[in-house]
N, C-alpha and C. Protein backbone atom coordinates (compact mmCIF):
# COMPACT_ATOMS: atom_id res chain seq x y z
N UNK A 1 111.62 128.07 -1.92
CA UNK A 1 112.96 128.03 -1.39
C UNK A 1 113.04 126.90 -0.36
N UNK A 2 114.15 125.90 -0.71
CA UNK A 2 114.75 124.62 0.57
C UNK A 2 114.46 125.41 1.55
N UNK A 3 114.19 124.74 2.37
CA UNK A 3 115.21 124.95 4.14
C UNK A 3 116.81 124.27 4.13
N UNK A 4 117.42 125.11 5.06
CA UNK A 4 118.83 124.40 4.66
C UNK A 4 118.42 122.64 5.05
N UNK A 5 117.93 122.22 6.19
CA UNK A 5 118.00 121.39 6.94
C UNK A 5 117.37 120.59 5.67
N UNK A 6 116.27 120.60 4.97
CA UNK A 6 115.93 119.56 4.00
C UNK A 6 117.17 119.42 2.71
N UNK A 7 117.80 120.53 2.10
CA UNK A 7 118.59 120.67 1.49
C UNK A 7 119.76 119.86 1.82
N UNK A 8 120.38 119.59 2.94
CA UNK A 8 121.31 118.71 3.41
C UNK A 8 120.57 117.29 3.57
N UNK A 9 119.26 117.18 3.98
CA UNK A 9 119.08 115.83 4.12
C UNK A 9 118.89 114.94 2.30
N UNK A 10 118.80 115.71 1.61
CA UNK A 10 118.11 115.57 0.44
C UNK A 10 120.01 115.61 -0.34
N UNK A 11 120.51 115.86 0.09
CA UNK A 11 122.32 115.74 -0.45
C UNK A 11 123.12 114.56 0.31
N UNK A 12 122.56 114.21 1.71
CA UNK A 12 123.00 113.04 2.21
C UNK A 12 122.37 111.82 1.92
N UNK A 13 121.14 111.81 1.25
CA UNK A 13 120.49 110.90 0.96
C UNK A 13 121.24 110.23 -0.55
N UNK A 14 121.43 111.74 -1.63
CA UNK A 14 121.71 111.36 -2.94
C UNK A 14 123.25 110.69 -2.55
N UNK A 15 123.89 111.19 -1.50
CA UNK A 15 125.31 110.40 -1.68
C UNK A 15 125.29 109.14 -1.32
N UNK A 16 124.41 108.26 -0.53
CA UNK A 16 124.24 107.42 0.12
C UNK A 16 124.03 107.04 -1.06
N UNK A 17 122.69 106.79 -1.87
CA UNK A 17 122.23 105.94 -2.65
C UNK A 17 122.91 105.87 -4.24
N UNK A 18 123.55 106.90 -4.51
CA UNK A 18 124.73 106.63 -5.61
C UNK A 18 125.75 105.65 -5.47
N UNK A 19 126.38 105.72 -3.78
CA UNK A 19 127.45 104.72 -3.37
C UNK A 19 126.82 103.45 -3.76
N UNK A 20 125.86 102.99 -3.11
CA UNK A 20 125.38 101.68 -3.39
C UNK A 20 124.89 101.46 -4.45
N UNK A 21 124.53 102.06 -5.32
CA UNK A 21 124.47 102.24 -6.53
C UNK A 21 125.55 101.20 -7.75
N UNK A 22 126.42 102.60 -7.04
CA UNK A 22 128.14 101.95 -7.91
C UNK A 22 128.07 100.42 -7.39
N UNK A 23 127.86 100.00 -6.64
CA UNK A 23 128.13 98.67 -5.71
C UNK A 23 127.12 97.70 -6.52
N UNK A 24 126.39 97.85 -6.75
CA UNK A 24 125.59 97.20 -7.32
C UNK A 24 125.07 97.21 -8.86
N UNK A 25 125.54 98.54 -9.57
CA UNK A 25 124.70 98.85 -10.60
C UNK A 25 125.60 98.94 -11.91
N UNK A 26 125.23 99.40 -13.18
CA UNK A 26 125.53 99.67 -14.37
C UNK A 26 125.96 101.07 -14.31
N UNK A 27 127.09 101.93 -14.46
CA UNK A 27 127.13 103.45 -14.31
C UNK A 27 127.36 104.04 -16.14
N UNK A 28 126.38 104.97 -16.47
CA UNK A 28 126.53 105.75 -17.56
C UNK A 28 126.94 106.83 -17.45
N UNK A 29 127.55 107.81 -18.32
CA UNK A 29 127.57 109.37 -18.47
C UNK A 29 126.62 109.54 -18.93
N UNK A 30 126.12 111.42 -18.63
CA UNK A 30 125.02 112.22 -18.80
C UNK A 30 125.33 113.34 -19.77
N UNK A 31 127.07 112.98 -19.97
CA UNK A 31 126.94 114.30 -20.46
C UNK A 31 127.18 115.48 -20.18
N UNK A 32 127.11 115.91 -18.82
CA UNK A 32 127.03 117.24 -18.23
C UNK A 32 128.04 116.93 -16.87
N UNK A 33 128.95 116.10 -17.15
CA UNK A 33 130.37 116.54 -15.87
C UNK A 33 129.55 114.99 -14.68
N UNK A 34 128.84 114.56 -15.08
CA UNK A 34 127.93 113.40 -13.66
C UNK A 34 127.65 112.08 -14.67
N UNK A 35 127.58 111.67 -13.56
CA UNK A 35 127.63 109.76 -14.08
C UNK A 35 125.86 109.53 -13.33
N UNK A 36 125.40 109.41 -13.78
CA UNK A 36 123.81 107.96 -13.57
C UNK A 36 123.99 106.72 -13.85
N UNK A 37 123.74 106.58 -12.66
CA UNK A 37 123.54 104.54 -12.57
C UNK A 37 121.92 104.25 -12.70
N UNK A 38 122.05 103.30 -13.34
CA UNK A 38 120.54 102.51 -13.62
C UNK A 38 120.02 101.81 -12.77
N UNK A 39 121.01 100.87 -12.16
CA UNK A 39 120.47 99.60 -11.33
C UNK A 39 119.98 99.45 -10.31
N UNK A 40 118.99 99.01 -9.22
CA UNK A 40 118.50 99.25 -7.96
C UNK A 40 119.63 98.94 -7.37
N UNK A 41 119.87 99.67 -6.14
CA UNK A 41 121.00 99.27 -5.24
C UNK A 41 121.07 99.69 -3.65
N UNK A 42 121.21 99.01 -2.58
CA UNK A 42 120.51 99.29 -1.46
C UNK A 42 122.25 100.58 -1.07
N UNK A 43 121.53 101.30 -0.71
CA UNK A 43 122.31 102.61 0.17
C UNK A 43 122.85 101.88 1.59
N UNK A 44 121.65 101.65 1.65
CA UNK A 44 122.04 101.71 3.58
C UNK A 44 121.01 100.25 3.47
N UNK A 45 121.48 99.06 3.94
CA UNK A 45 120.37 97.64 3.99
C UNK A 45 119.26 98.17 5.38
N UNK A 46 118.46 96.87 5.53
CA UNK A 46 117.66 97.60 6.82
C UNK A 46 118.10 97.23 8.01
N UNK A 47 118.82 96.15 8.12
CA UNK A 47 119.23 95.94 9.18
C UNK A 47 120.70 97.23 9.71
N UNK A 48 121.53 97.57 8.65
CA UNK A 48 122.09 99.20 9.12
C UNK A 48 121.30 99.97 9.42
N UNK A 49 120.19 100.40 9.04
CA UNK A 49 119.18 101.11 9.18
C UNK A 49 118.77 101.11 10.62
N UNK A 50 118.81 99.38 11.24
CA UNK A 50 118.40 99.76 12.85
C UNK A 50 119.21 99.75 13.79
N UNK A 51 120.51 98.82 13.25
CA UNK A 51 121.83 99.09 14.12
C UNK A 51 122.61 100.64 13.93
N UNK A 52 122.33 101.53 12.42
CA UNK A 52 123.52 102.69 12.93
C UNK A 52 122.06 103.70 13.15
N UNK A 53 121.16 103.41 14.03
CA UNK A 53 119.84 104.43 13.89
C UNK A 53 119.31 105.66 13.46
N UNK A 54 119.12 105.31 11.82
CA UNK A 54 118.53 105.95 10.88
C UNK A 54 117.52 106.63 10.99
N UNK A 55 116.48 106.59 11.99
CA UNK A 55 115.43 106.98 12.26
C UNK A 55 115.83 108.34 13.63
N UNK A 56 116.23 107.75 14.65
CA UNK A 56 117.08 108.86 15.36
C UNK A 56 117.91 109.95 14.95
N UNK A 57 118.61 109.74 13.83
CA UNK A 57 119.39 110.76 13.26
C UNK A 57 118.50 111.40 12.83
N UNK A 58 117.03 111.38 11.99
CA UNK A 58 116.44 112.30 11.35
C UNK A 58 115.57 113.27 11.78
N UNK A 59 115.82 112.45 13.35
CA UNK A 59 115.08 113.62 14.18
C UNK A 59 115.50 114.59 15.38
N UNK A 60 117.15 114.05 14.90
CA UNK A 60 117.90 115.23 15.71
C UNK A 60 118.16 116.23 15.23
N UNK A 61 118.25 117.38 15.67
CA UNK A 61 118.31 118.61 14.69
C UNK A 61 119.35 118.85 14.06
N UNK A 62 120.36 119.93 13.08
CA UNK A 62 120.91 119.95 12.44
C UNK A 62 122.47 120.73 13.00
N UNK A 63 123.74 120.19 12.52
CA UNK A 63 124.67 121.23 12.99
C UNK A 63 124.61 122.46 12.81
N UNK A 64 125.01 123.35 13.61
CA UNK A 64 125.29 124.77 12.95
C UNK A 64 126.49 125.14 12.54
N UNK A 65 126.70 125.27 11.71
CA UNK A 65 128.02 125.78 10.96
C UNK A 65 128.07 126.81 11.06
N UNK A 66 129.70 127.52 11.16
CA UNK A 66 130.14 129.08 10.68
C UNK A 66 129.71 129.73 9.30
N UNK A 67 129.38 130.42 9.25
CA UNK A 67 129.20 131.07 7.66
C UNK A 67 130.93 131.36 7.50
N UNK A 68 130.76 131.24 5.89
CA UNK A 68 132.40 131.38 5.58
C UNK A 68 132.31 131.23 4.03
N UNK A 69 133.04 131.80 3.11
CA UNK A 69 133.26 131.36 1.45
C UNK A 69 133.47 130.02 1.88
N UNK A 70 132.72 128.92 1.31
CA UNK A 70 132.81 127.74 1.04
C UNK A 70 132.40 127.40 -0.04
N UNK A 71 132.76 126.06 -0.34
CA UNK A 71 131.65 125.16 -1.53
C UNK A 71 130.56 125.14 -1.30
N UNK A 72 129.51 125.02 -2.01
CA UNK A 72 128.60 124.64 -1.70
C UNK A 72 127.69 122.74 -2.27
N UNK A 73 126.70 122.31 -1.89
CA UNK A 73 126.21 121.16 -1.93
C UNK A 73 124.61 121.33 -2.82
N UNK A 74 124.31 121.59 -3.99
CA UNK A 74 122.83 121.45 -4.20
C UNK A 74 122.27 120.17 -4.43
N UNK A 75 121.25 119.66 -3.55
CA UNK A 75 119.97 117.91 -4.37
C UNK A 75 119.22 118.80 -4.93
N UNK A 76 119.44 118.14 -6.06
CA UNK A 76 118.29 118.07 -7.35
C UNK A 76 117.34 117.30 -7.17
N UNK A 77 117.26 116.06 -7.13
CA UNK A 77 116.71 114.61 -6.81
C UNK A 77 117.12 113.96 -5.73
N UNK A 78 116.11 113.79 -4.68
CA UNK A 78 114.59 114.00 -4.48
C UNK A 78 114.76 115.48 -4.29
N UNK A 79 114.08 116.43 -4.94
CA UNK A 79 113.71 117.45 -5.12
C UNK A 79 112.85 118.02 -3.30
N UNK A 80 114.14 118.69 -2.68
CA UNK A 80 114.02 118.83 -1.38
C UNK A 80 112.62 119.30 -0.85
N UNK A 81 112.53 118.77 0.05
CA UNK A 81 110.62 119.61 0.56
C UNK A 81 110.92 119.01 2.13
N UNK A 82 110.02 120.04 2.46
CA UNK A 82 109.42 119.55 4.11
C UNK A 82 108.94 117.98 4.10
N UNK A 83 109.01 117.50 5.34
CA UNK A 83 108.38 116.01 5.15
C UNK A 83 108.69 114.96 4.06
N UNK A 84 110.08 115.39 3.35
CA UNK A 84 109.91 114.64 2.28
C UNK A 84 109.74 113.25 2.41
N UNK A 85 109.11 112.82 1.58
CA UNK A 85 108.73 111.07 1.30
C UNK A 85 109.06 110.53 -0.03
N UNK A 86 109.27 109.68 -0.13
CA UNK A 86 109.74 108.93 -1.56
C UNK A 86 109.44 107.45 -1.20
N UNK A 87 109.57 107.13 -2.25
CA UNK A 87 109.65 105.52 -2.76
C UNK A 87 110.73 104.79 -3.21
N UNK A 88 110.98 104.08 -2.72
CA UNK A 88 112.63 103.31 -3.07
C UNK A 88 112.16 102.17 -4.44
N UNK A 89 112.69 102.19 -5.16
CA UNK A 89 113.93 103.12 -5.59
C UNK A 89 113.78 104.25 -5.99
N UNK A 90 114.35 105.28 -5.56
CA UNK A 90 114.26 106.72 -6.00
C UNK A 90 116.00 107.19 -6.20
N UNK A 91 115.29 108.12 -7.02
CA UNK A 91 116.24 109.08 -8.08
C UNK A 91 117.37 109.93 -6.61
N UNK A 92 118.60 110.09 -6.98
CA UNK A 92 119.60 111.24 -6.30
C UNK A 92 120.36 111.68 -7.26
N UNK A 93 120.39 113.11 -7.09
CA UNK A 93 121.46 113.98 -8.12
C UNK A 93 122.22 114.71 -7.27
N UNK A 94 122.87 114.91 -7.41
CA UNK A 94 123.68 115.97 -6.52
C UNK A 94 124.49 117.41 -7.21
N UNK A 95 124.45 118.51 -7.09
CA UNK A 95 125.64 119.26 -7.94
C UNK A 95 125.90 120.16 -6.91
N UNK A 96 127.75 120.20 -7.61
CA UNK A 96 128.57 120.83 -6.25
C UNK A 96 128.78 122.31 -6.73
N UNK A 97 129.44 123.03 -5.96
CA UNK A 97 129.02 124.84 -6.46
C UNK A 97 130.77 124.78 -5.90
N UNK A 98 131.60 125.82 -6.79
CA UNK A 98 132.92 126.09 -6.10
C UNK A 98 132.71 127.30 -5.91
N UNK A 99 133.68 127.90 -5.53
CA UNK A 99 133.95 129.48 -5.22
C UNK A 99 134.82 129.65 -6.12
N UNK A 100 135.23 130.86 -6.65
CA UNK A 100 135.69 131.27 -7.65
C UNK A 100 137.71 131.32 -7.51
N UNK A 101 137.74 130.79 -6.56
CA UNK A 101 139.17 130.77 -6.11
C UNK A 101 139.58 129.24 -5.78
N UNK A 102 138.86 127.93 -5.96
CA UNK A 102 139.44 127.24 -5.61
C UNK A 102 137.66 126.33 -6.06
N UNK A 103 138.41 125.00 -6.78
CA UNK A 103 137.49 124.04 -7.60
C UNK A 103 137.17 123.16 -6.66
N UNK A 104 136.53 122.38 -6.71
CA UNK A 104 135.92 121.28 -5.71
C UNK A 104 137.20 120.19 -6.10
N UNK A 105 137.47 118.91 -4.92
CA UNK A 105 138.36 118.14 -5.41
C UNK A 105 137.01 116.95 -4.87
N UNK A 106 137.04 116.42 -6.40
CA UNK A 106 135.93 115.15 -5.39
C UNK A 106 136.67 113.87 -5.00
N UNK A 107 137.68 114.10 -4.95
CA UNK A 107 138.36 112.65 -4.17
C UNK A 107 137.53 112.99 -2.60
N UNK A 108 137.54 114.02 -2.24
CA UNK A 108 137.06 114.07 -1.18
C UNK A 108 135.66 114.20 0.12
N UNK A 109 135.08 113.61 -1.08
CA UNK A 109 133.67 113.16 -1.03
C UNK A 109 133.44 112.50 -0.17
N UNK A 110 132.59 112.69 0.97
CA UNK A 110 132.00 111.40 1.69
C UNK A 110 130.65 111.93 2.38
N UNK A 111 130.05 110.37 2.57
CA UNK A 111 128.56 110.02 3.08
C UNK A 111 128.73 109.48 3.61
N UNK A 112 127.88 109.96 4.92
CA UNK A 112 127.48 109.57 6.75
C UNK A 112 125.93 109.21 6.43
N UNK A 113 125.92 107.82 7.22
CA UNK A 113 124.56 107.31 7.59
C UNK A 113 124.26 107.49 8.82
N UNK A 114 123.14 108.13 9.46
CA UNK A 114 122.52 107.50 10.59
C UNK A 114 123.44 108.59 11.51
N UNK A 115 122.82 107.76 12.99
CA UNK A 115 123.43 108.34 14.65
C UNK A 115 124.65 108.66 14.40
N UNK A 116 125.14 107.36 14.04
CA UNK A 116 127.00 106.91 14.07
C UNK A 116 127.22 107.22 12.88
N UNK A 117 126.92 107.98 12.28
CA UNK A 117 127.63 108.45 10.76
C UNK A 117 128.63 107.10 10.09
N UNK A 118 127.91 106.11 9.61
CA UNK A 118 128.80 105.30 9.15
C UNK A 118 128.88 105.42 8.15
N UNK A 119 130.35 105.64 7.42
CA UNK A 119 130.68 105.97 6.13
C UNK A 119 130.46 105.14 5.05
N UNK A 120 129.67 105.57 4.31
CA UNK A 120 129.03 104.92 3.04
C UNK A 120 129.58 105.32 2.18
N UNK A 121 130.69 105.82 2.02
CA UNK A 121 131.11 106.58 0.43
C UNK A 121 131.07 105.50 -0.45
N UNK A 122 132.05 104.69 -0.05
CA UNK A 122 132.26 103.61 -1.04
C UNK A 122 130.99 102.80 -2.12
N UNK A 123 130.00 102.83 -0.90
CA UNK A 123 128.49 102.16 -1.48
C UNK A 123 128.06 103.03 -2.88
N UNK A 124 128.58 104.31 -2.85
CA UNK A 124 128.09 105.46 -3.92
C UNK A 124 128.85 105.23 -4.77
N UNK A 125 130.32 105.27 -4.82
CA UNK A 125 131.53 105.34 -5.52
C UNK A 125 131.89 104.06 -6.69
N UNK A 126 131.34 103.23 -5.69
CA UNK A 126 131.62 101.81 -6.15
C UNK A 126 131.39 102.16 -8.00
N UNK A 127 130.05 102.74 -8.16
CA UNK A 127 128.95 103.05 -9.04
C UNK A 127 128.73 104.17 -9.64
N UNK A 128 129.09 105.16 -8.92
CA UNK A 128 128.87 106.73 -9.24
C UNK A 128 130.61 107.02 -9.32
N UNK A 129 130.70 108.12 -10.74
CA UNK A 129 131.73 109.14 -10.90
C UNK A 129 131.46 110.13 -10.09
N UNK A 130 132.26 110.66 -8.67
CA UNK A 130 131.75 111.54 -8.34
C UNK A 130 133.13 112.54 -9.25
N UNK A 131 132.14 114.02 -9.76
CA UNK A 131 133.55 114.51 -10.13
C UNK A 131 132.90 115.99 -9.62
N UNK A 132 133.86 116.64 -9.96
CA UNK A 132 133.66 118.36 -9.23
C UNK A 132 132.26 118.83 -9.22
N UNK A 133 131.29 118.51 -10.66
CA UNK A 133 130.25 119.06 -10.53
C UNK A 133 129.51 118.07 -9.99
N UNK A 134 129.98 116.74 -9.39
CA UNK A 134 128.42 116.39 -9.07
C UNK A 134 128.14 114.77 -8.91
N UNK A 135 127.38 114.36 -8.87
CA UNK A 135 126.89 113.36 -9.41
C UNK A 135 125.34 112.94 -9.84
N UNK A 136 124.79 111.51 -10.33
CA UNK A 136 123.54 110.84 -10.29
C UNK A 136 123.64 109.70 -10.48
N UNK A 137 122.11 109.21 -9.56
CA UNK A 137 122.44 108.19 -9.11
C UNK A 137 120.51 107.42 -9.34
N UNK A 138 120.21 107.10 -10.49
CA UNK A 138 118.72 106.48 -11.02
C UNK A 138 118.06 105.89 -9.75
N UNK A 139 118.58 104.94 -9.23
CA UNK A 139 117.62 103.95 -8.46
C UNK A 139 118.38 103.61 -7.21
N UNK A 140 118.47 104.52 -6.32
CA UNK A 140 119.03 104.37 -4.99
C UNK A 140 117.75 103.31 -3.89
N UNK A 141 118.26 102.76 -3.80
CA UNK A 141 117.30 101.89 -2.52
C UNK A 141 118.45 101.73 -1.20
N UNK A 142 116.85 101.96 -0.27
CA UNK A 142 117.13 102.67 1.01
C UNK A 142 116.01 102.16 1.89
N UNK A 143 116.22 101.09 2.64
CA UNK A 143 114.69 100.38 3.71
C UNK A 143 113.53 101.62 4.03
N UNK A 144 112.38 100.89 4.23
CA UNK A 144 111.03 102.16 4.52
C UNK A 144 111.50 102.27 6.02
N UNK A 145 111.11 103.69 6.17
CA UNK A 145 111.80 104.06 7.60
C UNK A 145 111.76 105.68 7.13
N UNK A 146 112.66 106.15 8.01
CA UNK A 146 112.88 107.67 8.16
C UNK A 146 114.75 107.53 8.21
N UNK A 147 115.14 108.46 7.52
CA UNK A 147 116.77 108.54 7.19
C UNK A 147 117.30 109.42 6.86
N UNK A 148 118.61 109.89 8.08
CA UNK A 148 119.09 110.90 7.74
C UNK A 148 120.73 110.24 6.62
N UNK A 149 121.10 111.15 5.56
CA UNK A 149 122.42 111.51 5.05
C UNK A 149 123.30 112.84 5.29
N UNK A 150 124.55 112.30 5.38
CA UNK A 150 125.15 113.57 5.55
C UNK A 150 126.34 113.60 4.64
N UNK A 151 126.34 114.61 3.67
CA UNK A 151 127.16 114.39 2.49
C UNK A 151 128.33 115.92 2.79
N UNK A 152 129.24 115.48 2.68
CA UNK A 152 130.57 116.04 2.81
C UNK A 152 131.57 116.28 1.03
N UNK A 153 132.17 117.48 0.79
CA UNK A 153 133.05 117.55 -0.19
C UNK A 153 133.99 118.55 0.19
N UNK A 154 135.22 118.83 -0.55
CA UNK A 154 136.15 119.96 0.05
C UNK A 154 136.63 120.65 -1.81
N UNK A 155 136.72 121.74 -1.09
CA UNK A 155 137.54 122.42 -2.46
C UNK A 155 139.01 122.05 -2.30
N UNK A 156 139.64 122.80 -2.91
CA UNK A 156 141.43 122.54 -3.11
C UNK A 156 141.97 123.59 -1.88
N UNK A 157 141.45 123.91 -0.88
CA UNK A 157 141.74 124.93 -0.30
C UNK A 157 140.91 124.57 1.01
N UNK A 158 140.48 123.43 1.10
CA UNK A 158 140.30 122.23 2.13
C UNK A 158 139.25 122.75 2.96
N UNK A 159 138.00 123.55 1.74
CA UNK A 159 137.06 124.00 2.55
C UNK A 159 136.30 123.50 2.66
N UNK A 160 135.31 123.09 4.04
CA UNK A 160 134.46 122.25 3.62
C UNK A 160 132.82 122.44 3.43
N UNK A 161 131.75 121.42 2.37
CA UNK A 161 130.72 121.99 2.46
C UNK A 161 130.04 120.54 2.49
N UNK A 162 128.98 120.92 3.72
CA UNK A 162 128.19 119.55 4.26
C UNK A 162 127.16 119.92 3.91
N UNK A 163 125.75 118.85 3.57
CA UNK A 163 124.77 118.91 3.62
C UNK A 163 124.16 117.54 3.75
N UNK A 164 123.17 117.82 4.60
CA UNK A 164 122.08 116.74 5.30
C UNK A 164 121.01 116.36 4.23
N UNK A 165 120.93 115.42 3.82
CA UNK A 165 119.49 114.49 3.08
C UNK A 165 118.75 113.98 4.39
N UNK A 166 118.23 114.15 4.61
CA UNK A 166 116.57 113.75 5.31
C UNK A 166 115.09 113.01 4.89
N UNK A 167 115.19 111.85 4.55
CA UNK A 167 114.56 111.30 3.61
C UNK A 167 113.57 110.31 4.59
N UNK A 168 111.92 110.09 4.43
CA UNK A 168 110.91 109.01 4.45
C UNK A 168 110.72 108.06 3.39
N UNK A 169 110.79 107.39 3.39
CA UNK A 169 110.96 105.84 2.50
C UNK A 169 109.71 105.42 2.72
N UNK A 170 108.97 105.67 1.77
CA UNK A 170 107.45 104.65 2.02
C UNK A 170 107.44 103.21 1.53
């Protein structure tokens, strides 16, 4: 079983590196409601990496949220763990969970980098279909470092469900 805290870092990571993805890459269907991009594509460059401080965010601890019927956020890829580490380019999937009263709207998708949460949606979007269930994203590149994501979606009923990607870049 995730910890929530890797589970969000491991969902802010996949939104980050899908955006840049789209920005850079070839996007296919899967088939199953999500788009995969092929192409390497930097998420976050390194020099964002030391100006919106990527490394600081991953070692501040996590919000606490209200419990409440919300959406929910699952990463598939990188397959969440303690300490996680990866290799750029690495794999992000994402799939979104609704509640039974109200569907996810993914216009309303967004990814926070770093201290200053600088919004990266576009870097994902450019490249990635995000649609209700989800997305993927083949070859996200992301500078070696330590990096937090923070991935945001809302249902139709403007609920919201965040989760943190927390990612080491070897």
């Amino acid at each position: 079983m995730m910890s929530f805290k890797t589970k969000m870092f491991a969902l802010s990571l996949l939104t980050v590196c899908a955006m840049a993805a789209r920005a850079q890459g070839a996007v296919t269907g899967n088939g199953q409601g999500a788009v995969a991009v092929t192409s390497d594509a930097w998420l976050v460059t390194p020099s964002e990496a030391i100006q919106f401080k990527g490394e600081e965010a991953f070692y501040e601890p996590p919000a606490l949220r209200a419990r409440a019927v919300a959406p929910l956020i699952d990463i598939l890829k990188p397959e969440p763990a303690a300490d996680l580490k990866v290799k750029a380019p690495f794999a992000i999937a994402v799939q979104f969970r609704s509640q039974p009263d109200a569907p996810i709207d993914p216009v309303t998708f967004k990814v926070m980098y770093g201290t200053f949460k600088l919004d990266i949606t576009s870097r994902i979007t450019k490249f990635v279909q995000v649609t209700k269930e989800g997305f993927a994203l083949e070859n996200a590149q992301i500078p070696v470092g330590k990096h937090r994501l923070t991935l945001q979606v809302q249902d139709e009923k403007q609920r919201v469900a965040e989760r943190e990607l927390r990612v080491e870049v070897e």
